[in-house]
PDB file of N, CA and C in Angstrom:
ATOM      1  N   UNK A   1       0.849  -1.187   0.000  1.00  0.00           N
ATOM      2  CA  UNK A   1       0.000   0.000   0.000  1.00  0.00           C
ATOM      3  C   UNK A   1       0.891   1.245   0.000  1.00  0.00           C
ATOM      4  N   UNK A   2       0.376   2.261  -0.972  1.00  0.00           N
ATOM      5  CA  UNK A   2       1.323   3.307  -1.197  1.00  0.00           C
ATOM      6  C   UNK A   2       1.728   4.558   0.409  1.00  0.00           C
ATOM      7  N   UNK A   3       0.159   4.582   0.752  1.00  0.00           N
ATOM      8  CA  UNK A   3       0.931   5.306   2.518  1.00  0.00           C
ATOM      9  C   UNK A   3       1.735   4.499   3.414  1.00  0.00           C
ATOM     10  N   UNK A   4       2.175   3.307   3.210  1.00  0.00           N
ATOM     11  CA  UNK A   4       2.829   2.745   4.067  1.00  0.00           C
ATOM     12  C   UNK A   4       4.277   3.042   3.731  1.00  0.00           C
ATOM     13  N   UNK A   5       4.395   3.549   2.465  1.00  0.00           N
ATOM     14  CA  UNK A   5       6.018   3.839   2.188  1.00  0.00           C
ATOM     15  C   UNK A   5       6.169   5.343   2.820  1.00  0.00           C
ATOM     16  N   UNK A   6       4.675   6.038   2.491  1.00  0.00           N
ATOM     17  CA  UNK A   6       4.796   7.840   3.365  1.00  0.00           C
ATOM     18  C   UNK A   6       4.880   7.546   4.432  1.00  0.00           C
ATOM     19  N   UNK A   7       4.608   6.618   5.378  1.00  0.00           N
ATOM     20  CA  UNK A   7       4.638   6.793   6.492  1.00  0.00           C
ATOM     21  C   UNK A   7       6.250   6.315   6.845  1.00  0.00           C
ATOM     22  N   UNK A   8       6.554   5.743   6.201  1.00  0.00           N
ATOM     23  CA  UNK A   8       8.407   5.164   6.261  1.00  0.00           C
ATOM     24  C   UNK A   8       8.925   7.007   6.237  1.00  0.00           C
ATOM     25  N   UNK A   9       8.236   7.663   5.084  1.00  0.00           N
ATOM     26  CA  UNK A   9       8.977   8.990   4.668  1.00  0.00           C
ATOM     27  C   UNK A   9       8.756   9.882   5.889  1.00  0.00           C
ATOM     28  N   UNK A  10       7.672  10.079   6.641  1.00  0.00           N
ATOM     29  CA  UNK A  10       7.287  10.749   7.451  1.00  0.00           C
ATOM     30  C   UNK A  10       7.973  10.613   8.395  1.00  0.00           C
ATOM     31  N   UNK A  11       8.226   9.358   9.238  1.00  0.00           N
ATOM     32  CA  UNK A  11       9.295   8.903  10.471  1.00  0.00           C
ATOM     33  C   UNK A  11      10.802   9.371   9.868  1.00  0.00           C
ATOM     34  N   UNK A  12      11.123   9.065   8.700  1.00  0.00           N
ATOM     35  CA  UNK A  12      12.757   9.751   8.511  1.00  0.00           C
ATOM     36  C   UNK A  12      12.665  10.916   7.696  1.00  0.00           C
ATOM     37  N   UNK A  13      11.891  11.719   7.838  1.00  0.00           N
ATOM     38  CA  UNK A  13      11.858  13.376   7.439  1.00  0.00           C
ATOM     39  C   UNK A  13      11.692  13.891   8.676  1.00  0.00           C
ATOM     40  N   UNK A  14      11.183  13.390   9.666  1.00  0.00           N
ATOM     41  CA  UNK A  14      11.000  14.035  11.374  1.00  0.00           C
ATOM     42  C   UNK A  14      11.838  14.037  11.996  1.00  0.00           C
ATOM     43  N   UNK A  15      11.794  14.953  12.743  1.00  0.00           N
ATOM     44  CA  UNK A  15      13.402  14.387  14.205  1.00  0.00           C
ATOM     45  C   UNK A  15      11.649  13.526  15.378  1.00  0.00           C
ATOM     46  N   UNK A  16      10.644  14.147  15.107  1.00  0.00           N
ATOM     47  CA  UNK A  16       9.990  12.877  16.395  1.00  0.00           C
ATOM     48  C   UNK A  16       8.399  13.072  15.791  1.00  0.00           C
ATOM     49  N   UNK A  17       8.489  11.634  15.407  1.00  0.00           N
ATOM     50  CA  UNK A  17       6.894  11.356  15.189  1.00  0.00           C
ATOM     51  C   UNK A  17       6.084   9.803  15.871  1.00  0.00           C
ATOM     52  N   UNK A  18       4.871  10.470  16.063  1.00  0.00           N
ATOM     53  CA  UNK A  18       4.391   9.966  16.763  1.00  0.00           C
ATOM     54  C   UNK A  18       3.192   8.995  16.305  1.00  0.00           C
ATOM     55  N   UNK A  19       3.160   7.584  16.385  1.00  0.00           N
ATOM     56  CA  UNK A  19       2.069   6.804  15.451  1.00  0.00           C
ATOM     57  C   UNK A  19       1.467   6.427  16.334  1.00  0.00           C
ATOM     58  N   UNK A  20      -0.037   6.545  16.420  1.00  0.00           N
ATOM     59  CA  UNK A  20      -1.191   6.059  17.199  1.00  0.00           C
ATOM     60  C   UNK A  20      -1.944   4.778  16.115  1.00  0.00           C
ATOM     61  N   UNK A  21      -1.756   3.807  16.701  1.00  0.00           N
ATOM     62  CA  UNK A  21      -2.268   2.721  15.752  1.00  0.00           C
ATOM     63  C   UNK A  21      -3.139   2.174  16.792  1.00  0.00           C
ATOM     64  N   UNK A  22      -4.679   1.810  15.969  1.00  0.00           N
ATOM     65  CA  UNK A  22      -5.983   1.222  16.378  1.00  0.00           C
ATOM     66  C   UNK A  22      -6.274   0.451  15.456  1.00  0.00           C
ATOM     67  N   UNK A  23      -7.482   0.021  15.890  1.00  0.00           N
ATOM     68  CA  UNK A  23      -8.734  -0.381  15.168  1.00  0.00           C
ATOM     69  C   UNK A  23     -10.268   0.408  15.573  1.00  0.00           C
ATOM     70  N   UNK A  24     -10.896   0.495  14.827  1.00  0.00           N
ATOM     71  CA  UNK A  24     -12.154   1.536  15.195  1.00  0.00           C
ATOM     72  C   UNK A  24     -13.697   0.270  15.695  1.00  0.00           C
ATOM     73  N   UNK A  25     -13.196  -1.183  16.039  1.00  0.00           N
ATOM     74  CA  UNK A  25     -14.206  -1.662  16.741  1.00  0.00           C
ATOM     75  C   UNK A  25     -13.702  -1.791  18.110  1.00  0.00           C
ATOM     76  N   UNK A  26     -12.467  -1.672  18.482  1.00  0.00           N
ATOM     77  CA  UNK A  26     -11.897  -1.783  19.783  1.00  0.00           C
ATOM     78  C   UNK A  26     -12.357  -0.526  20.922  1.00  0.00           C
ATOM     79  N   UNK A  27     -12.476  -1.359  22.032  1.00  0.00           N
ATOM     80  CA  UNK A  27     -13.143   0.137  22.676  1.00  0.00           C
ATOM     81  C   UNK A  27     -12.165   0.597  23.034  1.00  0.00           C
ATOM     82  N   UNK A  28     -11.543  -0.153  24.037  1.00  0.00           N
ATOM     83  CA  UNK A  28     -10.013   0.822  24.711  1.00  0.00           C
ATOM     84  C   UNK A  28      -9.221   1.647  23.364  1.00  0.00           C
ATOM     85  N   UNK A  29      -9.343   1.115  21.769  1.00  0.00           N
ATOM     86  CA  UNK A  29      -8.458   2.115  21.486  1.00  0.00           C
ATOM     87  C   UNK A  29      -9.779   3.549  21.004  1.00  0.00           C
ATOM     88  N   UNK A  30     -11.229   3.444  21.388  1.00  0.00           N
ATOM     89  CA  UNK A  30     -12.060   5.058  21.877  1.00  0.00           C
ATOM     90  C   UNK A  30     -11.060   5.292  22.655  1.00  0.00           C
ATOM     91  N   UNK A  31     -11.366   5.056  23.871  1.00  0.00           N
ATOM     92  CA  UNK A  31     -11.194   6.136  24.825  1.00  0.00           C
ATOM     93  C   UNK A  31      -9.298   6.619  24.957  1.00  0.00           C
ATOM     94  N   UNK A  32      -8.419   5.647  24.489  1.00  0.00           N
ATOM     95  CA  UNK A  32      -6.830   5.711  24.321  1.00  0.00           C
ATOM     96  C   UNK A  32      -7.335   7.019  23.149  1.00  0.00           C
ATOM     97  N   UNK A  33      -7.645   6.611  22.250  1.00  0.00           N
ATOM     98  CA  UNK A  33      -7.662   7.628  21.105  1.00  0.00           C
ATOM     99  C   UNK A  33      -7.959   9.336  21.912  1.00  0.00           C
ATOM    100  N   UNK A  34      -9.084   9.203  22.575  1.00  0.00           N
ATOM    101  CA  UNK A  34      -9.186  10.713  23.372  1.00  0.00           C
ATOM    102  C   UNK A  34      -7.816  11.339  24.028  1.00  0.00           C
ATOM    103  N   UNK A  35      -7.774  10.090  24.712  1.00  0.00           N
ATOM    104  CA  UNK A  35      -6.450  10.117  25.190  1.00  0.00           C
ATOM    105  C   UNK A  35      -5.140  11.200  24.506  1.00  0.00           C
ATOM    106  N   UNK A  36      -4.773  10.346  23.957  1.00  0.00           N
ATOM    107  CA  UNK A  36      -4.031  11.049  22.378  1.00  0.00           C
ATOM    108  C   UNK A  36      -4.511  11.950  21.358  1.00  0.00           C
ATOM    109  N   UNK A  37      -5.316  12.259  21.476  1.00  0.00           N
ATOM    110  CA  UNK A  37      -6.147  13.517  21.222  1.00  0.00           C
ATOM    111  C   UNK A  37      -5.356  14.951  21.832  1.00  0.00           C
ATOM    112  N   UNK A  38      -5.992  14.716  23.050  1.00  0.00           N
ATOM    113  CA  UNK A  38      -5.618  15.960  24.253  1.00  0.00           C
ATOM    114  C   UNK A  38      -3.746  15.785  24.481  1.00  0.00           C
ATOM    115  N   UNK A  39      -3.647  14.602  23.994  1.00  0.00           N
ATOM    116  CA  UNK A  39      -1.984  14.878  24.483  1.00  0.00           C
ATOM    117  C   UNK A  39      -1.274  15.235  22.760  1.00  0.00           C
ATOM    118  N   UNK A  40      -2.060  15.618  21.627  1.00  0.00           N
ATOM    119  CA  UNK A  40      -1.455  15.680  20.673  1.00  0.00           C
ATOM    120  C   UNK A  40      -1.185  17.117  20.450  1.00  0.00           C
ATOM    121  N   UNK A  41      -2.418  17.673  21.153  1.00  0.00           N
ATOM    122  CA  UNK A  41      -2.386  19.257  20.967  1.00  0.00           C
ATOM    123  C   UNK A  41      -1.045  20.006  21.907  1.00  0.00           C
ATOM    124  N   UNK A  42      -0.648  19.606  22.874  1.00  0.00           N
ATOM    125  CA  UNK A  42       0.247  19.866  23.954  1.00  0.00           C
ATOM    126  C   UNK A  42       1.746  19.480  23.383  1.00  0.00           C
ATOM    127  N   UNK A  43       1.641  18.572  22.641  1.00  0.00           N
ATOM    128  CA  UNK A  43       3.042  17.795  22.023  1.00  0.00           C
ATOM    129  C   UNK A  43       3.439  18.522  20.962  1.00  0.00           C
ATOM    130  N   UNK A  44       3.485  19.711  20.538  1.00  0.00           N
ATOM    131  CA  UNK A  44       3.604  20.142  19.178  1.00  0.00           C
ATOM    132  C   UNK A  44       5.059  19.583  18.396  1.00  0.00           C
ATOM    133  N   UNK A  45       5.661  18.947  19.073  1.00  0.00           N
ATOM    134  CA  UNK A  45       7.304  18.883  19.098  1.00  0.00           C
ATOM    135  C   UNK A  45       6.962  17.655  17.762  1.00  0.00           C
ATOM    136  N   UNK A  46       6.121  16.980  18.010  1.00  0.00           N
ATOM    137  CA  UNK A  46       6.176  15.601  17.255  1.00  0.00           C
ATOM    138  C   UNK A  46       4.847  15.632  16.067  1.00  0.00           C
ATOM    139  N   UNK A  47       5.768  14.747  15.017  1.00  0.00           N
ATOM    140  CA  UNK A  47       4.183  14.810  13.996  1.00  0.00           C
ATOM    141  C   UNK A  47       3.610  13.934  14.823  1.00  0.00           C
ATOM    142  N   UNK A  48       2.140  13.486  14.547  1.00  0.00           N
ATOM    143  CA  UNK A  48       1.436  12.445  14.383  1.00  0.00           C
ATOM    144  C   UNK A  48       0.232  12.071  13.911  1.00  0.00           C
ATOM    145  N   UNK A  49       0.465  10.970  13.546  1.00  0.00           N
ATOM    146  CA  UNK A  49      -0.127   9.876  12.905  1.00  0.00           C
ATOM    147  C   UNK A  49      -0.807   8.981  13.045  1.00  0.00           C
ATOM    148  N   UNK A  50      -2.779   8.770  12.804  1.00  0.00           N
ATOM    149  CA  UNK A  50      -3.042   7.865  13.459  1.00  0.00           C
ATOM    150  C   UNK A  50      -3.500   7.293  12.349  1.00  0.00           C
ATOM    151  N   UNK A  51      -3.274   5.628  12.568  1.00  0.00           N
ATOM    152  CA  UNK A  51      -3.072   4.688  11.456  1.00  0.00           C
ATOM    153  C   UNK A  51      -4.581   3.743  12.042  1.00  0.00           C
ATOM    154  N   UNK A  52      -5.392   2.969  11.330  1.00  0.00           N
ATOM    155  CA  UNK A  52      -6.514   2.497  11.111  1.00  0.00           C
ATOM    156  C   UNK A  52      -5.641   0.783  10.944  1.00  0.00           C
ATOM    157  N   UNK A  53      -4.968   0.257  12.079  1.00  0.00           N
ATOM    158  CA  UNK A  53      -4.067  -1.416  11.947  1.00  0.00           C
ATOM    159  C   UNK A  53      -4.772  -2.142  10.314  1.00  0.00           C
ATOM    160  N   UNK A  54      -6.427  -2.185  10.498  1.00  0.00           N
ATOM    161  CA  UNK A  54      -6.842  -3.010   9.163  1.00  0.00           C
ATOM    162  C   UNK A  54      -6.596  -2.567   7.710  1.00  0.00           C
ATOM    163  N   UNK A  55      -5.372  -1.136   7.998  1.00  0.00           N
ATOM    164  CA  UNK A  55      -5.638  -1.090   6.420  1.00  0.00           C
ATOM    165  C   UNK A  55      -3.993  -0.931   6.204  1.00  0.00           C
ATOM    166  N   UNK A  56      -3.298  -1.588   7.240  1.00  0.00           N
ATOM    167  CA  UNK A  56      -1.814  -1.199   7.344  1.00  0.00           C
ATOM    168  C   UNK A  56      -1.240  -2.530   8.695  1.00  0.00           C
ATOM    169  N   UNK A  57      -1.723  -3.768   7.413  1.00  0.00           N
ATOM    170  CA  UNK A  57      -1.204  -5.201   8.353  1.00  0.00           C
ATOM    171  C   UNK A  57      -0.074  -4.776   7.963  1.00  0.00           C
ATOM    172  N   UNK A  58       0.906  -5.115   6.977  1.00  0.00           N
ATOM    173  CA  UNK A  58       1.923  -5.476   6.825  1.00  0.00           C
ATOM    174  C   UNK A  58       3.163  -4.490   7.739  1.00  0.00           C
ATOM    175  N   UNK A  59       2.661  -2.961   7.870  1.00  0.00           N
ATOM    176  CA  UNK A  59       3.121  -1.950   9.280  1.00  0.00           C
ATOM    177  C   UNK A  59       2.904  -2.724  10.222  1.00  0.00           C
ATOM    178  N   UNK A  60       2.310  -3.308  10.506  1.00  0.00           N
ATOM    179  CA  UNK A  60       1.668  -4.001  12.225  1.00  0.00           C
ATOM    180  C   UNK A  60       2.929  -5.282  12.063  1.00  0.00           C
ATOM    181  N   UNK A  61       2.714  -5.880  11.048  1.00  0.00           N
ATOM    182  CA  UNK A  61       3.694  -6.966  10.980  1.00  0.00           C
ATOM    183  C   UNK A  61       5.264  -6.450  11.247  1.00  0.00           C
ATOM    184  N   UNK A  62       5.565  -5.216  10.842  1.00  0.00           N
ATOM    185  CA  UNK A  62       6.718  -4.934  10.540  1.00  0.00           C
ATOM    186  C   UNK A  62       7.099  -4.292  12.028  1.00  0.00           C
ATOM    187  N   UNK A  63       6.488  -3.479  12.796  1.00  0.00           N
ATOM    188  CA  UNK A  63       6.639  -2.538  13.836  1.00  0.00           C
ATOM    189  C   UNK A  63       6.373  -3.794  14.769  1.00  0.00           C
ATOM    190  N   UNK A  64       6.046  -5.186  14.682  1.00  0.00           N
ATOM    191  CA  UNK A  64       5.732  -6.129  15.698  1.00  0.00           C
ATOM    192  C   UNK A  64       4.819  -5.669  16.819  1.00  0.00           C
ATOM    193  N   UNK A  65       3.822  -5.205  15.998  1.00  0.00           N
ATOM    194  CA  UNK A  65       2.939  -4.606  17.013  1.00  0.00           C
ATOM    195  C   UNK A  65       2.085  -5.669  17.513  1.00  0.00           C
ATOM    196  N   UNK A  66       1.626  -5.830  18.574  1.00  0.00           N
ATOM    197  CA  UNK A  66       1.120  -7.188  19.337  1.00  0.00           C
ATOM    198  C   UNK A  66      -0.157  -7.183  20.058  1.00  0.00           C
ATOM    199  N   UNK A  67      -0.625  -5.804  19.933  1.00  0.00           N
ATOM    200  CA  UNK A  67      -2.223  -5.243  20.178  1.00  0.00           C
ATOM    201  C   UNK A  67      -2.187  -4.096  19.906  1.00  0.00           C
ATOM    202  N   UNK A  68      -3.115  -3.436  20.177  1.00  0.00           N
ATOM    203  CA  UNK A  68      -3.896  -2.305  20.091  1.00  0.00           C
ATOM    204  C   UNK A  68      -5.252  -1.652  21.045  1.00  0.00           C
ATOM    205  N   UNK A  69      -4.675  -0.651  21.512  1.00  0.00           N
ATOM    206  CA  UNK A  69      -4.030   0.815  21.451  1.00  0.00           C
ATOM    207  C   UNK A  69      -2.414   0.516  21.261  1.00  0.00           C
ATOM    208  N   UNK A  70      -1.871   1.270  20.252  1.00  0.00           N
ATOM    209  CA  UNK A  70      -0.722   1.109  20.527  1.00  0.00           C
ATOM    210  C   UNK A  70       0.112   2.435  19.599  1.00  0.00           C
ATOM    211  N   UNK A  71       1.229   2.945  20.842  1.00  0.00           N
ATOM    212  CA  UNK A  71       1.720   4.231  20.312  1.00  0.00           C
ATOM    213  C   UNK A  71       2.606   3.990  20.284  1.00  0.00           C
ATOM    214  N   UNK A  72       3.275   4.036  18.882  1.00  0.00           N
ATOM    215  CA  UNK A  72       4.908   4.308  18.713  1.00  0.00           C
ATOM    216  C   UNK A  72       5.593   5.643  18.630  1.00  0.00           C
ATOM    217  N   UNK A  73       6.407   5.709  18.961  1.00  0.00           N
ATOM    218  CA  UNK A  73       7.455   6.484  19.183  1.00  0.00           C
ATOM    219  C   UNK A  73       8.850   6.649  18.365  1.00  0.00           C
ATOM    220  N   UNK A  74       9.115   7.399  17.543  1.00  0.00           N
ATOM    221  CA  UNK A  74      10.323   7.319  16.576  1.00  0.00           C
ATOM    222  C   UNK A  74      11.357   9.069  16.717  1.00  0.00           C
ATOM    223  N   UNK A  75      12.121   8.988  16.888  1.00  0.00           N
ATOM    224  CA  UNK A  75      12.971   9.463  16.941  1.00  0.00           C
ATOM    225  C   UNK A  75      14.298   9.537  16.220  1.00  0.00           C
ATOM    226  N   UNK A  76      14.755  10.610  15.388  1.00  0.00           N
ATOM    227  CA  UNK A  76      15.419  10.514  14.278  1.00  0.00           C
ATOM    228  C   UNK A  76      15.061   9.344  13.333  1.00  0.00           C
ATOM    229  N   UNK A  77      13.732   8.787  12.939  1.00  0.00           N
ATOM    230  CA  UNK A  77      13.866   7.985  12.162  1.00  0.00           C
ATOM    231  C   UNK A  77      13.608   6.403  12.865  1.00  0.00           C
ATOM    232  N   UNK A  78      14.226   6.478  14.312  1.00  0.00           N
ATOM    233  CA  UNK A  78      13.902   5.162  14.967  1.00  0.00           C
ATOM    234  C   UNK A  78      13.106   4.733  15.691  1.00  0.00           C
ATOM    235  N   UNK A  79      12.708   3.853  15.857  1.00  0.00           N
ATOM    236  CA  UNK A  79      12.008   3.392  16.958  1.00  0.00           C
ATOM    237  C   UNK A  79      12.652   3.428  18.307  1.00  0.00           C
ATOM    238  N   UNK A  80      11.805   4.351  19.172  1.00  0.00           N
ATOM    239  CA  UNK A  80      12.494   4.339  20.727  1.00  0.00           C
ATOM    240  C   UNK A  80      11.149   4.021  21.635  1.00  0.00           C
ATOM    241  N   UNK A  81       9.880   3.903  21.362  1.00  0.00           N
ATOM    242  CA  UNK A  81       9.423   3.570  22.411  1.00  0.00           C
ATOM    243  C   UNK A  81       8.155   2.976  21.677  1.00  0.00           C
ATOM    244  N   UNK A  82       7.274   2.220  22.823  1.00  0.00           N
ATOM    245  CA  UNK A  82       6.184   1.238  21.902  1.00  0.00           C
ATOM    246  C   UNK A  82       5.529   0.987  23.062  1.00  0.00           C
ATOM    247  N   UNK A  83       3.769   1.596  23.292  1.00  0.00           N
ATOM    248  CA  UNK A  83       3.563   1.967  23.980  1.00  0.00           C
ATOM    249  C   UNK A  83       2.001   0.860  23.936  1.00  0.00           C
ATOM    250  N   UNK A  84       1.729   0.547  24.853  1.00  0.00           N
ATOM    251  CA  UNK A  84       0.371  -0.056  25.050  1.00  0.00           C
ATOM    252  C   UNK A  84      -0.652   0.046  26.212  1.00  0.00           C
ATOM    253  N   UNK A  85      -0.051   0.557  27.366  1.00  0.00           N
ATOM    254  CA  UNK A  85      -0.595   1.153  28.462  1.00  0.00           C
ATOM    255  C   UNK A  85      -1.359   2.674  28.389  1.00  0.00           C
ATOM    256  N   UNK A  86      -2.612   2.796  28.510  1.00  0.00           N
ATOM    257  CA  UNK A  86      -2.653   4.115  28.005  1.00  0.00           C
ATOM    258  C   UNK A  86      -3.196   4.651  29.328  1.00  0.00           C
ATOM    259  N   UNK A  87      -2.351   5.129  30.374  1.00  0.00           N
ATOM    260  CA  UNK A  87      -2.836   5.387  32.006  1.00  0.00           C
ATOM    261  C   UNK A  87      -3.483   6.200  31.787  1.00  0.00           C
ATOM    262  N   UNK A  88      -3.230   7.649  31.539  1.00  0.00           N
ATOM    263  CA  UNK A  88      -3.947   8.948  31.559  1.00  0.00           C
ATOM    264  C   UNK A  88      -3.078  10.090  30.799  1.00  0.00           C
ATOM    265  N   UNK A  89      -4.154  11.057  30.493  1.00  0.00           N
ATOM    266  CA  UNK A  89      -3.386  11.931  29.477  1.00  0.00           C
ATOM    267  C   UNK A  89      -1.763  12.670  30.332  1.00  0.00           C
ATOM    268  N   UNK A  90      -1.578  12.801  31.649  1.00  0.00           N
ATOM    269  CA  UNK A  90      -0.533  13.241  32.115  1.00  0.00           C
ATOM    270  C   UNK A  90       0.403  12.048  31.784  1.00  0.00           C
ATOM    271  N   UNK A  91       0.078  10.896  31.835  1.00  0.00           N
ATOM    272  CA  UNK A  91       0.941   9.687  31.990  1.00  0.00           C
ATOM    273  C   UNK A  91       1.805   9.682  30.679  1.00  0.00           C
ATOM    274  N   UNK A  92       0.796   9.963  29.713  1.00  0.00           N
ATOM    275  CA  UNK A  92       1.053   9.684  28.142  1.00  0.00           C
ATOM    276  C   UNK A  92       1.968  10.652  27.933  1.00  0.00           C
ATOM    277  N   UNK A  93       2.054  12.240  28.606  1.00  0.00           N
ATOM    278  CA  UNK A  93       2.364  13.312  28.364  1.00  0.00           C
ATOM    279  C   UNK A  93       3.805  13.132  28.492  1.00  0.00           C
ATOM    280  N   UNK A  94       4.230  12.572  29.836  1.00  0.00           N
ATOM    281  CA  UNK A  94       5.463  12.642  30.619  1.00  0.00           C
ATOM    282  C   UNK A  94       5.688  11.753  30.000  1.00  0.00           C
ATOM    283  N   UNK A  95       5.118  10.780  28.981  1.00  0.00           N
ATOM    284  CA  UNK A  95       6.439   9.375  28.372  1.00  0.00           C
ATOM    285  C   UNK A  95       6.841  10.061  26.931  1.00  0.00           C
ATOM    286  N   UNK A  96       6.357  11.040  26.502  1.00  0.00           N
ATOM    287  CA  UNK A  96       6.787  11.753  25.098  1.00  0.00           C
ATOM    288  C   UNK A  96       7.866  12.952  25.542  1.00  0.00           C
ATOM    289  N   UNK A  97       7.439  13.525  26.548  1.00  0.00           N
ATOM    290  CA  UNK A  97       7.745  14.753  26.535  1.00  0.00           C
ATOM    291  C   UNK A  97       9.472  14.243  27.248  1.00  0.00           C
ATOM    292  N   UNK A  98       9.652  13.105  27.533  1.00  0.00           N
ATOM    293  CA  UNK A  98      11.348  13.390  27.822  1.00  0.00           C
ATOM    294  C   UNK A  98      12.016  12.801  26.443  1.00  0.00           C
ATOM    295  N   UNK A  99      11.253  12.716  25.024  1.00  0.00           N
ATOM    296  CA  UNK A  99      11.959  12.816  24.067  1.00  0.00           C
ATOM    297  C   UNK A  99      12.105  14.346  23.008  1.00  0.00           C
ATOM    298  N   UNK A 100      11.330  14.979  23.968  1.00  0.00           N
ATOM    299  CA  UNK A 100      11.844  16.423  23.189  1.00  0.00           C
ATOM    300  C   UNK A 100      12.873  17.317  23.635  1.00  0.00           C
TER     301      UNK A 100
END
């Protein structure tokens, strides 16, 4: 699928982007999604990206993603953090904000 190569471009054109990957029948990734909502506006430091898992297996395959809610974290290009706990919007805040 052709956004799966933009989204390769997007992580190494950024110094920090941020991928929120769901599915839209899952409930926890509603209310995670709010979640990341309110912490996206506060984060200006990082792009992000929220990816729909059913239309971007072979990303899920590749990022070894293993459920959903799930937030990755890339930095210069890499993967530094991979996130599945979604405590609260301060929680979420303080695990991004010591990569800016």
């Amino acid at each position: 699928m052709q956004m799966e190569k933009d989204i390769g471009t997007i992580v190494q054109e950024n110094g920090l982007t941020a991928i929120y990957a769901y599915t839209p029948m899952c409930g926890t990734c509603q209310l995670a999604g709010k979640m990341v909502r309110v912490v996206e506006k506060v984060t200006t430091a990082f792009v992000w990206l929220h990816i729909d898992l059913n239309y971007y297996e072979s990303f899920a395959v590749e990022q070894m993603i293993e459920s959903v809610p799930c937030l990755l974290v890339f930095k210069d290009g890499q993967l530094v953090e991979k996130m599945y706990a979604f405590h609260s919007v301060p929680h979420l805040y303080e695990k991004l904000n010591k990569y800016i």
